[in-house]
PDB file of N, CA and C in Angstrom:
ATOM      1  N   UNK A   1      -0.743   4.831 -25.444  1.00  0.00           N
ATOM      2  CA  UNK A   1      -1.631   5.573 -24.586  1.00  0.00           C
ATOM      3  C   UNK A   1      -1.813   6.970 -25.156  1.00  0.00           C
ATOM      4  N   UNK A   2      -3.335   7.468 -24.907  1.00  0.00           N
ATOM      5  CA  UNK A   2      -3.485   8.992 -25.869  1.00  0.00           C
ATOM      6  C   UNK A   2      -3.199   9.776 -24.711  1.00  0.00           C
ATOM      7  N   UNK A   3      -2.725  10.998 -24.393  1.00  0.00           N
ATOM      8  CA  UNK A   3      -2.749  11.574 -23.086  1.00  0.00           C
ATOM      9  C   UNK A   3      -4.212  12.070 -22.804  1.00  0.00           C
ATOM     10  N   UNK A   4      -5.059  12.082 -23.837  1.00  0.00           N
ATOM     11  CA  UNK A   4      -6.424  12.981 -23.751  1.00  0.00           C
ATOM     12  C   UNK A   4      -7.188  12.417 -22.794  1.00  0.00           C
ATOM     13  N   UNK A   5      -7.358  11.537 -22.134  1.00  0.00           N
ATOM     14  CA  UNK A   5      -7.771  11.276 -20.718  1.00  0.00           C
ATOM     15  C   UNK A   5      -7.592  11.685 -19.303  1.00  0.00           C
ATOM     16  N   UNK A   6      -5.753  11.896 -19.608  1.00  0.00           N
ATOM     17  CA  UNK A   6      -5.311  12.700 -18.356  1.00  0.00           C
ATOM     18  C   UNK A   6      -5.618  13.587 -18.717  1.00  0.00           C
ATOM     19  N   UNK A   7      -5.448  14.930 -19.767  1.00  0.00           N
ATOM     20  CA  UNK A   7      -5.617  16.289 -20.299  1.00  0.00           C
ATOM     21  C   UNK A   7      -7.120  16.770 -19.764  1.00  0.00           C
ATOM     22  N   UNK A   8      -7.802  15.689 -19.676  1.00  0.00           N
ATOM     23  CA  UNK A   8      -9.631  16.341 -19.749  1.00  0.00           C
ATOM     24  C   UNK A   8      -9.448  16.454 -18.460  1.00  0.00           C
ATOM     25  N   UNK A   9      -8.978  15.364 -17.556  1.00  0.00           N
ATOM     26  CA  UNK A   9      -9.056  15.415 -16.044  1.00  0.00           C
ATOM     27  C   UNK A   9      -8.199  17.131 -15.740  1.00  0.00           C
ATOM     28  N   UNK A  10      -7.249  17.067 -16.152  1.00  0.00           N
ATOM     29  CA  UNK A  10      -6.547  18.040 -15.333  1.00  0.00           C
ATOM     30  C   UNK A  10      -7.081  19.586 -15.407  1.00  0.00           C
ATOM     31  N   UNK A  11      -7.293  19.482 -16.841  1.00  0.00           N
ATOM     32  CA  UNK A  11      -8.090  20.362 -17.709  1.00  0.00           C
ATOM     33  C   UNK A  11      -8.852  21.155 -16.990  1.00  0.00           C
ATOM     34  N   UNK A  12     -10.310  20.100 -17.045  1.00  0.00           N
ATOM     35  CA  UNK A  12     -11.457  20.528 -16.881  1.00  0.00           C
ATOM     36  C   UNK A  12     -12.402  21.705 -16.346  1.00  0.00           C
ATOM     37  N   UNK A  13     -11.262  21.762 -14.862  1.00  0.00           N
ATOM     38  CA  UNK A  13     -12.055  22.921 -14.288  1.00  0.00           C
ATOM     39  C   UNK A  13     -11.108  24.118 -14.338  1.00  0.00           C
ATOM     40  N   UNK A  14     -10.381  24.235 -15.343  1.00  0.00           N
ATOM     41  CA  UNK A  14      -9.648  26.087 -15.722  1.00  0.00           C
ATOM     42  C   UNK A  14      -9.747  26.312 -16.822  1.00  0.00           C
ATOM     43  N   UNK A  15      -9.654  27.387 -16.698  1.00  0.00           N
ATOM     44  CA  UNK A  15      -9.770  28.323 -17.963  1.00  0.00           C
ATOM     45  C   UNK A  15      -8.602  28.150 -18.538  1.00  0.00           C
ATOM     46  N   UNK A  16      -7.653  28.278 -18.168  1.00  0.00           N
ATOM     47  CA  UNK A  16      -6.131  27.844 -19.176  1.00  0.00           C
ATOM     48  C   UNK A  16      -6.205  26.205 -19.288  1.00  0.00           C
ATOM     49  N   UNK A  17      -5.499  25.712 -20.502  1.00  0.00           N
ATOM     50  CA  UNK A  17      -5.740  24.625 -20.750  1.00  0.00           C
ATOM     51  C   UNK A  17      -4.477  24.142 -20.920  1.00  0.00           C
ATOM     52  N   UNK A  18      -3.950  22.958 -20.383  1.00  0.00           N
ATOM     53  CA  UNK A  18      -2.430  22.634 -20.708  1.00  0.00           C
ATOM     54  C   UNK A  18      -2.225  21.689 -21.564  1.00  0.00           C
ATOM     55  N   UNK A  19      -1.215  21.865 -22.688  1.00  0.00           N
ATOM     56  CA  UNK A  19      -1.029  20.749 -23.273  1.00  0.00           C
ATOM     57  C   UNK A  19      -0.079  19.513 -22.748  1.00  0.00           C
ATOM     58  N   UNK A  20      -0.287  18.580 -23.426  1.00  0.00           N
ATOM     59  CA  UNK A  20       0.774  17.334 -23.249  1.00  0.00           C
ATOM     60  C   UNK A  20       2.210  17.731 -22.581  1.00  0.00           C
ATOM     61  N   UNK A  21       2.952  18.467 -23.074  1.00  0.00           N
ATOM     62  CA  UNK A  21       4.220  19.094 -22.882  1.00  0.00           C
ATOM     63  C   UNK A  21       4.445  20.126 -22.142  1.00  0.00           C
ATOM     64  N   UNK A  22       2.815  20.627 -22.290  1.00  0.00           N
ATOM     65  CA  UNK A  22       3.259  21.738 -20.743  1.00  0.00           C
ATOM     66  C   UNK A  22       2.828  21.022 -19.461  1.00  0.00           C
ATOM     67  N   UNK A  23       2.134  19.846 -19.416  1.00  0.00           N
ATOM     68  CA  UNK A  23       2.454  19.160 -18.485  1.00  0.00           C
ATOM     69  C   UNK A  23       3.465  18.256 -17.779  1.00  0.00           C
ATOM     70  N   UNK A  24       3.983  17.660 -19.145  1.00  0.00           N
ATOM     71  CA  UNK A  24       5.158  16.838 -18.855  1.00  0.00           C
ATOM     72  C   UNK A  24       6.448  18.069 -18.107  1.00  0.00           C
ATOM     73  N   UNK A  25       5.892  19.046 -18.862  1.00  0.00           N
ATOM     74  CA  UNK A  25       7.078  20.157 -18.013  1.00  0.00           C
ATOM     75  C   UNK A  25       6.937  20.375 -16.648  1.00  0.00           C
ATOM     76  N   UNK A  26       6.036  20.246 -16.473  1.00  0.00           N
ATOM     77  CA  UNK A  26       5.539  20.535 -14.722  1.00  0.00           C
ATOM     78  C   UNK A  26       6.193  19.722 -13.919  1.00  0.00           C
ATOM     79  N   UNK A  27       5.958  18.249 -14.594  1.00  0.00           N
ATOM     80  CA  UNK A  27       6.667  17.126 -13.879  1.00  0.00           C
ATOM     81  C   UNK A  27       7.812  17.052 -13.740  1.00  0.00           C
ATOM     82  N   UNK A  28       8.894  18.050 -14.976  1.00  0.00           N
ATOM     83  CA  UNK A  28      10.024  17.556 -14.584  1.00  0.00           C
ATOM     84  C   UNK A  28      10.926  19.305 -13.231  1.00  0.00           C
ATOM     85  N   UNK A  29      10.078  19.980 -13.658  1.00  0.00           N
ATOM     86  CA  UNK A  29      10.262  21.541 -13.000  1.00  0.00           C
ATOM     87  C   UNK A  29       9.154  22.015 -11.973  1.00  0.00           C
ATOM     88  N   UNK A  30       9.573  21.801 -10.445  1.00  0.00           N
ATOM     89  CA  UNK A  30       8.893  22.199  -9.900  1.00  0.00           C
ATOM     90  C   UNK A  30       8.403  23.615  -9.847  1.00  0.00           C
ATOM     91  N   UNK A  31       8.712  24.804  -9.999  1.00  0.00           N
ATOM     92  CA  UNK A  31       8.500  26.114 -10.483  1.00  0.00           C
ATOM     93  C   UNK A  31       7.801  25.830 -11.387  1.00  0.00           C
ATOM     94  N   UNK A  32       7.756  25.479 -12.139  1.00  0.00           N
ATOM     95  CA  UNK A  32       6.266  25.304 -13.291  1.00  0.00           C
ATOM     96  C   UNK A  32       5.163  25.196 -12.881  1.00  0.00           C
ATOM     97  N   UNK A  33       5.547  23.815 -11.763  1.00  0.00           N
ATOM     98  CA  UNK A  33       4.287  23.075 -11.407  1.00  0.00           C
ATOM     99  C   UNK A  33       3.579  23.714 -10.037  1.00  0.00           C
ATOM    100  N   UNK A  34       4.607  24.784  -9.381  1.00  0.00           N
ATOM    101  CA  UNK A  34       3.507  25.847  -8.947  1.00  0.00           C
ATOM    102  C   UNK A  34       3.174  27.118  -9.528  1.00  0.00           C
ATOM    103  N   UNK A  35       3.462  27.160 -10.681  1.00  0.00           N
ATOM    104  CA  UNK A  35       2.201  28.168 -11.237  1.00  0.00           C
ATOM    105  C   UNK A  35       1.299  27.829 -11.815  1.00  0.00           C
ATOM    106  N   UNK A  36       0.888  26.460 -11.762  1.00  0.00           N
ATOM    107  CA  UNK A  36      -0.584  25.875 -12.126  1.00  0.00           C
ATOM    108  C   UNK A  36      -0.654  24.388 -11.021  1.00  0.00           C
ATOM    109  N   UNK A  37      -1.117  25.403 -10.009  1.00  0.00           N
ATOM    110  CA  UNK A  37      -1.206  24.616  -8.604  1.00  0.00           C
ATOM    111  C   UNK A  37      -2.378  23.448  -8.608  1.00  0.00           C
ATOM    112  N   UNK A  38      -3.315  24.171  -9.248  1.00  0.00           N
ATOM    113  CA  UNK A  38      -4.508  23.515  -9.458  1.00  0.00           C
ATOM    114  C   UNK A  38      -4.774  22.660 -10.805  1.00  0.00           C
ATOM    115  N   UNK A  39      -4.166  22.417 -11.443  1.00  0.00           N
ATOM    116  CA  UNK A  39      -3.568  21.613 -12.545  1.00  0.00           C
ATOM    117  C   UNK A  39      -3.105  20.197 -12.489  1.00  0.00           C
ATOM    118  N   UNK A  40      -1.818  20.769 -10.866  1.00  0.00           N
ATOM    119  CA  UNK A  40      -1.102  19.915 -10.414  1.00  0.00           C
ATOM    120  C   UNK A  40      -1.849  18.887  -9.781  1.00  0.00           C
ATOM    121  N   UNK A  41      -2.480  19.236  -8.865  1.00  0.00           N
ATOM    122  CA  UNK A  41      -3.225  19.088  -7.802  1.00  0.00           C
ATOM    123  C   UNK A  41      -4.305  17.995  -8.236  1.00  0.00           C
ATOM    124  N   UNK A  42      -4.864  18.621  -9.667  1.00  0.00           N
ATOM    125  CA  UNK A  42      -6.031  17.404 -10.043  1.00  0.00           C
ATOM    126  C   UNK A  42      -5.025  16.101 -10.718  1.00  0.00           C
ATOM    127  N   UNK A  43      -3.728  16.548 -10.946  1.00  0.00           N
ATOM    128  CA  UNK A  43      -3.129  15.579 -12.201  1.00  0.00           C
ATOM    129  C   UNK A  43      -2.710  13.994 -11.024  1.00  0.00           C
ATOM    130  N   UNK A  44      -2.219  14.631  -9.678  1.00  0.00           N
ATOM    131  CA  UNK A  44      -1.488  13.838  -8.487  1.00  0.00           C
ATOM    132  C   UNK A  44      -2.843  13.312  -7.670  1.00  0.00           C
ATOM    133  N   UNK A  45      -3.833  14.238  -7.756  1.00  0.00           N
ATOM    134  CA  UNK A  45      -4.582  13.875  -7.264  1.00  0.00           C
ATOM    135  C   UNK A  45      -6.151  12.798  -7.550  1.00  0.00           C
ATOM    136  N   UNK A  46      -6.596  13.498  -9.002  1.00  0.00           N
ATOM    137  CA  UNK A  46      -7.287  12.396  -9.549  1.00  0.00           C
ATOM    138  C   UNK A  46      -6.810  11.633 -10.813  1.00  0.00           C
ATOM    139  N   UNK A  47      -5.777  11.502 -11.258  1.00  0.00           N
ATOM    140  CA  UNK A  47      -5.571  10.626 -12.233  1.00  0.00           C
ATOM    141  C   UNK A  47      -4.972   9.424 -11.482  1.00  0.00           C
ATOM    142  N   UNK A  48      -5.422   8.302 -12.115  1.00  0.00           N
ATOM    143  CA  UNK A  48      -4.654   6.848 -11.251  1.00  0.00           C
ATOM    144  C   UNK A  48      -3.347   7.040 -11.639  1.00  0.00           C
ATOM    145  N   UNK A  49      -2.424   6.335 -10.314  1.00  0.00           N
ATOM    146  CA  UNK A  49      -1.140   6.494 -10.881  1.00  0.00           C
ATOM    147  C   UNK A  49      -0.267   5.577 -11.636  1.00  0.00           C
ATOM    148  N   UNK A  50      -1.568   4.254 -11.967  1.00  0.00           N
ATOM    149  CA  UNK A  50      -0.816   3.995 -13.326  1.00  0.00           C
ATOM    150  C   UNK A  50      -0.989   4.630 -14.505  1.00  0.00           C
ATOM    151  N   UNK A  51      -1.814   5.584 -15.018  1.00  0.00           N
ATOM    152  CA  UNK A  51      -2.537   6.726 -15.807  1.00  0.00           C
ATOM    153  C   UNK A  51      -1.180   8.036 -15.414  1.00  0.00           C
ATOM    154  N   UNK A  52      -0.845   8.107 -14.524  1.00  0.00           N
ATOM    155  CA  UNK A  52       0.144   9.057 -14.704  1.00  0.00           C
ATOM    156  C   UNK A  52       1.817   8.406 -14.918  1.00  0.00           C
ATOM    157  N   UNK A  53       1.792   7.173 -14.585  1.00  0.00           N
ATOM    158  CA  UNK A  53       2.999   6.508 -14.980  1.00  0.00           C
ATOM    159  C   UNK A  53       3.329   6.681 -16.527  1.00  0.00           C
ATOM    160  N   UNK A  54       1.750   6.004 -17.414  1.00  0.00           N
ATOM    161  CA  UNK A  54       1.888   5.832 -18.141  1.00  0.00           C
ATOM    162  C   UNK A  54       1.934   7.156 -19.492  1.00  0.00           C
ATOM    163  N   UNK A  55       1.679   8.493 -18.828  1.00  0.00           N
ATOM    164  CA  UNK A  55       1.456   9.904 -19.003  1.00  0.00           C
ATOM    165  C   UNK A  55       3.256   9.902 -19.395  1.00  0.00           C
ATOM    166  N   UNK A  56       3.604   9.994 -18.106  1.00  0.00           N
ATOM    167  CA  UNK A  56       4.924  10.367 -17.655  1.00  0.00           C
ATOM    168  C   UNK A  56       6.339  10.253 -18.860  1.00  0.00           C
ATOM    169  N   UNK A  57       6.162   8.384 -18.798  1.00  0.00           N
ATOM    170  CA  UNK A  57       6.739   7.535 -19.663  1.00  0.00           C
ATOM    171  C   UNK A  57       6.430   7.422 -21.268  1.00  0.00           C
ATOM    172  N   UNK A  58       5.140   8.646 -21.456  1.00  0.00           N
ATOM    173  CA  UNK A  58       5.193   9.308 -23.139  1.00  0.00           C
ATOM    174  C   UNK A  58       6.661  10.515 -23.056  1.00  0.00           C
ATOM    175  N   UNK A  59       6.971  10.788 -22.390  1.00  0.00           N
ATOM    176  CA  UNK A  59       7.954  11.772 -22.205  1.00  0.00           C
ATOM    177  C   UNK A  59       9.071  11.290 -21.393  1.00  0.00           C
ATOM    178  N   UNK A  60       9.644  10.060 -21.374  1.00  0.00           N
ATOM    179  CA  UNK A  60      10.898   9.986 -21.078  1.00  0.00           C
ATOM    180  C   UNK A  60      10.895  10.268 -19.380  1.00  0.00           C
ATOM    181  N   UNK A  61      10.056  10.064 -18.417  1.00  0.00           N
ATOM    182  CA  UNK A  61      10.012  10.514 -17.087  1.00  0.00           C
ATOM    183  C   UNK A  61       9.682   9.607 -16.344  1.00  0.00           C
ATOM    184  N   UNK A  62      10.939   8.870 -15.677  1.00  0.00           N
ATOM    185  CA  UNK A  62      10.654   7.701 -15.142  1.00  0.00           C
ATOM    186  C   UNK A  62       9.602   7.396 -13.691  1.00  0.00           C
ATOM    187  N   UNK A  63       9.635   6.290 -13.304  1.00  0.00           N
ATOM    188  CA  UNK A  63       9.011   6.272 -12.023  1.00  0.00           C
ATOM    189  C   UNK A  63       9.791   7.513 -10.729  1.00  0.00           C
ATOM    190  N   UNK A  64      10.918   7.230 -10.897  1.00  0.00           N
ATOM    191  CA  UNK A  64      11.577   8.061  -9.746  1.00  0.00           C
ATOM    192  C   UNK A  64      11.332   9.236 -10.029  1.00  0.00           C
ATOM    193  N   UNK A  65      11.910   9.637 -11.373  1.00  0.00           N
ATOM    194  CA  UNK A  65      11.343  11.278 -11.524  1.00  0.00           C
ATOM    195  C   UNK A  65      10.045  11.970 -11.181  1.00  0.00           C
ATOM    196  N   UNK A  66       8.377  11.019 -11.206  1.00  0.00           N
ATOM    197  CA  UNK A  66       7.412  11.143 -11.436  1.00  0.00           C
ATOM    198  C   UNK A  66       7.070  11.245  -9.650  1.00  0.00           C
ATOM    199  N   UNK A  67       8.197  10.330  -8.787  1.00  0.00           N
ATOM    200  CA  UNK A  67       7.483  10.206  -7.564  1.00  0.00           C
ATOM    201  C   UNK A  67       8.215  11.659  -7.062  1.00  0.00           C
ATOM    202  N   UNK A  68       9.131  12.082  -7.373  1.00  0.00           N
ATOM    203  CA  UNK A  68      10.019  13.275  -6.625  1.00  0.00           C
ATOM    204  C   UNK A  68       9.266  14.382  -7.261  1.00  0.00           C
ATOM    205  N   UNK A  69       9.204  14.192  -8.070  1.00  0.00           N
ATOM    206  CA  UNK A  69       7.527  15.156  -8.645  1.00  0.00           C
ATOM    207  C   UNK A  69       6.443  15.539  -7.533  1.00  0.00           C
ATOM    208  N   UNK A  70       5.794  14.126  -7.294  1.00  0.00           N
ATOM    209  CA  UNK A  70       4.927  14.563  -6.731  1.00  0.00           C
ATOM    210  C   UNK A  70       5.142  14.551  -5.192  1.00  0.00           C
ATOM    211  N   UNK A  71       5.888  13.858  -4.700  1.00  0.00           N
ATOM    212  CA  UNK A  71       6.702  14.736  -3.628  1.00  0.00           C
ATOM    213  C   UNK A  71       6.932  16.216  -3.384  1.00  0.00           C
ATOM    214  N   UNK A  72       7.673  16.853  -4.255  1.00  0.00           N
ATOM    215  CA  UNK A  72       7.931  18.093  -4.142  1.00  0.00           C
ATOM    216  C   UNK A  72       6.716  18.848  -4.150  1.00  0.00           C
ATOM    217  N   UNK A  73       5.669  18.295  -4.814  1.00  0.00           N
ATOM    218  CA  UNK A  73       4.384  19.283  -5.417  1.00  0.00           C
ATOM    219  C   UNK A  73       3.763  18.992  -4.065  1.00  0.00           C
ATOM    220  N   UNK A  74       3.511  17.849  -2.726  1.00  0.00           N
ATOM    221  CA  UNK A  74       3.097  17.714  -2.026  1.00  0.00           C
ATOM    222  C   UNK A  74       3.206  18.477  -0.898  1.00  0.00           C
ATOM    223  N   UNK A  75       4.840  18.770  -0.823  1.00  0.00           N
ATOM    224  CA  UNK A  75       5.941  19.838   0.086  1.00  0.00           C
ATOM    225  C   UNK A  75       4.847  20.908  -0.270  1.00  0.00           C
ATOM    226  N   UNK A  76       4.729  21.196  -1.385  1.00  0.00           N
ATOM    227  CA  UNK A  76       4.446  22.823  -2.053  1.00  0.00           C
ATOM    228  C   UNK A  76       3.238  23.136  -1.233  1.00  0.00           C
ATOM    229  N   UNK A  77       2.006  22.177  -1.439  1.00  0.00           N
ATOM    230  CA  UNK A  77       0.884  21.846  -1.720  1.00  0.00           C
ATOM    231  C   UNK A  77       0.312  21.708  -0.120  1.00  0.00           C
ATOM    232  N   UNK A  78       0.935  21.033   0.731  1.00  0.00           N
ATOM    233  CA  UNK A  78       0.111  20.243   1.729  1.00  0.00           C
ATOM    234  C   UNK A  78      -0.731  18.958   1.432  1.00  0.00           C
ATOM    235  N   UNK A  79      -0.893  18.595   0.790  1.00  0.00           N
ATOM    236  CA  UNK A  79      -1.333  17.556   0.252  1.00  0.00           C
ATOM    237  C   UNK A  79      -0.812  16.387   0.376  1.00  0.00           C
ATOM    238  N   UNK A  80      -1.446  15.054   0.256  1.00  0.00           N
ATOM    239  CA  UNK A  80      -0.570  13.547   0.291  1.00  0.00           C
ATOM    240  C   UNK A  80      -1.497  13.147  -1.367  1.00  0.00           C
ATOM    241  N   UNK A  81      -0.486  12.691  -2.426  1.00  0.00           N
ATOM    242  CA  UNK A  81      -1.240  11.546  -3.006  1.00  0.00           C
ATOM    243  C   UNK A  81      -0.750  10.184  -3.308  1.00  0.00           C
ATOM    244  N   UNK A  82      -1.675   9.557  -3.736  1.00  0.00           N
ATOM    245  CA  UNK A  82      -1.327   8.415  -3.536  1.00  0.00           C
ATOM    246  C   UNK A  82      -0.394   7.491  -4.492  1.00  0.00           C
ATOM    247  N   UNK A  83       0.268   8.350  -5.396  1.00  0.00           N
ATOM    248  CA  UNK A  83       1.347   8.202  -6.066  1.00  0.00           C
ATOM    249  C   UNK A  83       2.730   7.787  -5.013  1.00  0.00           C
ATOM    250  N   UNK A  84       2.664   9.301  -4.399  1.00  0.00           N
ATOM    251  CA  UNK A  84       4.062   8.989  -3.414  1.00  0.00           C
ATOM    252  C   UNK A  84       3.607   7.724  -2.336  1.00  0.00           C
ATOM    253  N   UNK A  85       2.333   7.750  -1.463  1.00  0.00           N
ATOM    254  CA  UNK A  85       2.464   6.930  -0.910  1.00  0.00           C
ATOM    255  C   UNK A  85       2.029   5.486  -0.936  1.00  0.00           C
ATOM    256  N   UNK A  86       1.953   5.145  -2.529  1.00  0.00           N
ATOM    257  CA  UNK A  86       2.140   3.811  -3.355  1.00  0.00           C
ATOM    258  C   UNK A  86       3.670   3.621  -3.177  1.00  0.00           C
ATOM    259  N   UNK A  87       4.316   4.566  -3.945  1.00  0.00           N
ATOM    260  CA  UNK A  87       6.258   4.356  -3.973  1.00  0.00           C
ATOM    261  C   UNK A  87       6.760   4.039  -2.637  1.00  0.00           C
ATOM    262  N   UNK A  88       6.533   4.650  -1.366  1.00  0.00           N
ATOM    263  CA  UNK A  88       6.980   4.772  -0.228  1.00  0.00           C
ATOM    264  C   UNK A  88       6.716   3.142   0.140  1.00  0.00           C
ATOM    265  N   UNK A  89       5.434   2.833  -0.161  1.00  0.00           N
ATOM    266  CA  UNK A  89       5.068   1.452   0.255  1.00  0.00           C
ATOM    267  C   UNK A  89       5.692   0.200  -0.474  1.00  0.00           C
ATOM    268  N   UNK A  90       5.764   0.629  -1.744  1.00  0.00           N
ATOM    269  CA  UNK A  90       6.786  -0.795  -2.782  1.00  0.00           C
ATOM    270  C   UNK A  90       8.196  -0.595  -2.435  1.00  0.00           C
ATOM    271  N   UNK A  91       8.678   0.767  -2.251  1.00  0.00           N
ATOM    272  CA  UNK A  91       9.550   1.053  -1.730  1.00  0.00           C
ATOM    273  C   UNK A  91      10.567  -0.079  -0.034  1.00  0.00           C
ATOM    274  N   UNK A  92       9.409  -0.203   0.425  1.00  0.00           N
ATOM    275  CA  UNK A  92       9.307  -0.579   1.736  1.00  0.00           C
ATOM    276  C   UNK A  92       9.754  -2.413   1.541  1.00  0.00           C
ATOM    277  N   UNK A  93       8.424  -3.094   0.509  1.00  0.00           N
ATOM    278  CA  UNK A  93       8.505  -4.038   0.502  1.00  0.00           C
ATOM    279  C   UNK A  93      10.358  -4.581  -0.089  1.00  0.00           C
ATOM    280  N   UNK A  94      10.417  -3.872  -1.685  1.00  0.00           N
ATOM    281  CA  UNK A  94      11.904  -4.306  -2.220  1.00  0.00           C
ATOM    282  C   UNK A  94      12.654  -4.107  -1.584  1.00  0.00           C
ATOM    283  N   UNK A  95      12.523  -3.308   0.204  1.00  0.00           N
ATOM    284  CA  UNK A  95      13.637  -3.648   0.818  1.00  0.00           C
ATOM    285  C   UNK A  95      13.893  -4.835   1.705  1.00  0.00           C
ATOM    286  N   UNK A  96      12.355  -5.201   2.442  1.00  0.00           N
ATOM    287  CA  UNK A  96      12.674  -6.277   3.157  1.00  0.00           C
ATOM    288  C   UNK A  96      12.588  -7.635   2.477  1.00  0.00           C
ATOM    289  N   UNK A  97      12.042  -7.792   0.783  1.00  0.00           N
ATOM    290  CA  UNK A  97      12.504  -8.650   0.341  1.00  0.00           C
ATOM    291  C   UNK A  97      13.607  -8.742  -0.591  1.00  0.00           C
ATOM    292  N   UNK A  98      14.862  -8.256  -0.176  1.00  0.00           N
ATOM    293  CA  UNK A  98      15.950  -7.978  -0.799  1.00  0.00           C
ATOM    294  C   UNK A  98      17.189  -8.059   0.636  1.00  0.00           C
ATOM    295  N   UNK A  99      16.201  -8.657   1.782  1.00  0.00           N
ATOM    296  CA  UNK A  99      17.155  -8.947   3.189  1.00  0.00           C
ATOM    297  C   UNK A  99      17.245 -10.009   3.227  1.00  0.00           C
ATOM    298  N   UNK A 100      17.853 -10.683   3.966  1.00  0.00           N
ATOM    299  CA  UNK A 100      18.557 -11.691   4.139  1.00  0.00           C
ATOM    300  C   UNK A 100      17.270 -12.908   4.768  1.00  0.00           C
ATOM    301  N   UNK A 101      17.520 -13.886   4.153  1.00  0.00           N
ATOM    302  CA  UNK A 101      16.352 -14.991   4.936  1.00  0.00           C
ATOM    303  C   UNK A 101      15.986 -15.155   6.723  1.00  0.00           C
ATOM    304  N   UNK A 102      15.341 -15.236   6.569  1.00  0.00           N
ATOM    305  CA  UNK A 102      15.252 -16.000   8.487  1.00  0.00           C
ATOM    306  C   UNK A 102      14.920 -16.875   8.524  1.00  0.00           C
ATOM    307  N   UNK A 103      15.708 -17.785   9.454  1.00  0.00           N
ATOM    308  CA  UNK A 103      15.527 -19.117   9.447  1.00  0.00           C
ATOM    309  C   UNK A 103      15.103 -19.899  10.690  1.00  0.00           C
ATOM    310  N   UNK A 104      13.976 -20.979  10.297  1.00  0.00           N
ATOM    311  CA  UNK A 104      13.249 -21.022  11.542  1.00  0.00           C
ATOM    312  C   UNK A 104      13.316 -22.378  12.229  1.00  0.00           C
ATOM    313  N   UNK A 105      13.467 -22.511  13.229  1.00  0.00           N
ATOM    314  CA  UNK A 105      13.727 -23.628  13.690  1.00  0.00           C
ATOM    315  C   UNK A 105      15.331 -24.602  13.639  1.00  0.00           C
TER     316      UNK A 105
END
C-alpha cells in the first residue's frame, strides 16, 4: 500500500503538509495529534478504515493501537468516527460468539 492516498486526503485542505511518519506519529501520541486537529480529524474521519488500518500497519500500529487512537482523538475532538464505532461493534460480536451455546428444546 502507497500511503499517498491517505496523505492527499489528510493533506489537502492545510497549508502544512504531513508526512507518512508525522502521521504515523500522531497515531501513536496523542499530544501530537492535537496539534494538527484538523489533520486528525480528516484522517478518522474521511479515510476508510480499512485505508487507515492499512496506513497504520506500514508502521507497526496495530488494530488496538489505531482504535485507542482514535478514541482518544474523539475524547479531544467531540467527534464519533467510524473506526471506533466499527471496533466497538466487532468488539461486541467476538464476545457473544465466544459464549457459551444455547440450547433449544
Amino acid at each position: 500500500m502507497s500511503p499517498d492516498l491517505v496523505l492527499t486526503t489528510v493533506n489537502a485542505p492545510y497549508r502544512r503538509q504531513l508526512d507518512a511518519r508525522q502521521l504515523a506519529a500522531c497515531l501513536l501520541d496523542p499530544a501530537v495529534a492535537r496539534a494538527v486537529p484538523g489533520h486528525m480529524s480528516s484522517f478518522f474521519g474521511e479515510v476508510e478504515p480499512a485505508l487507515q488500518l492499512a496506513f497504520a500497519g506500514m508502521f507497526d500500529i496495530d488494530e488496538r493501537q489505531l482504535v485507542a487512537a482514535a478514541k482518544a482523538f474523539a475524547r479531544y475532538s467531540g467527534e464519533t468516527y467510524r473506526l471506533d464505532r466499527a471496533s466497538e461493534g466487532a468488539a461486541s460480536r467476538r464476545v457473544i460468539r465466544s459464549g457459551p451455546a444455547i440450547r433449544r428444546g
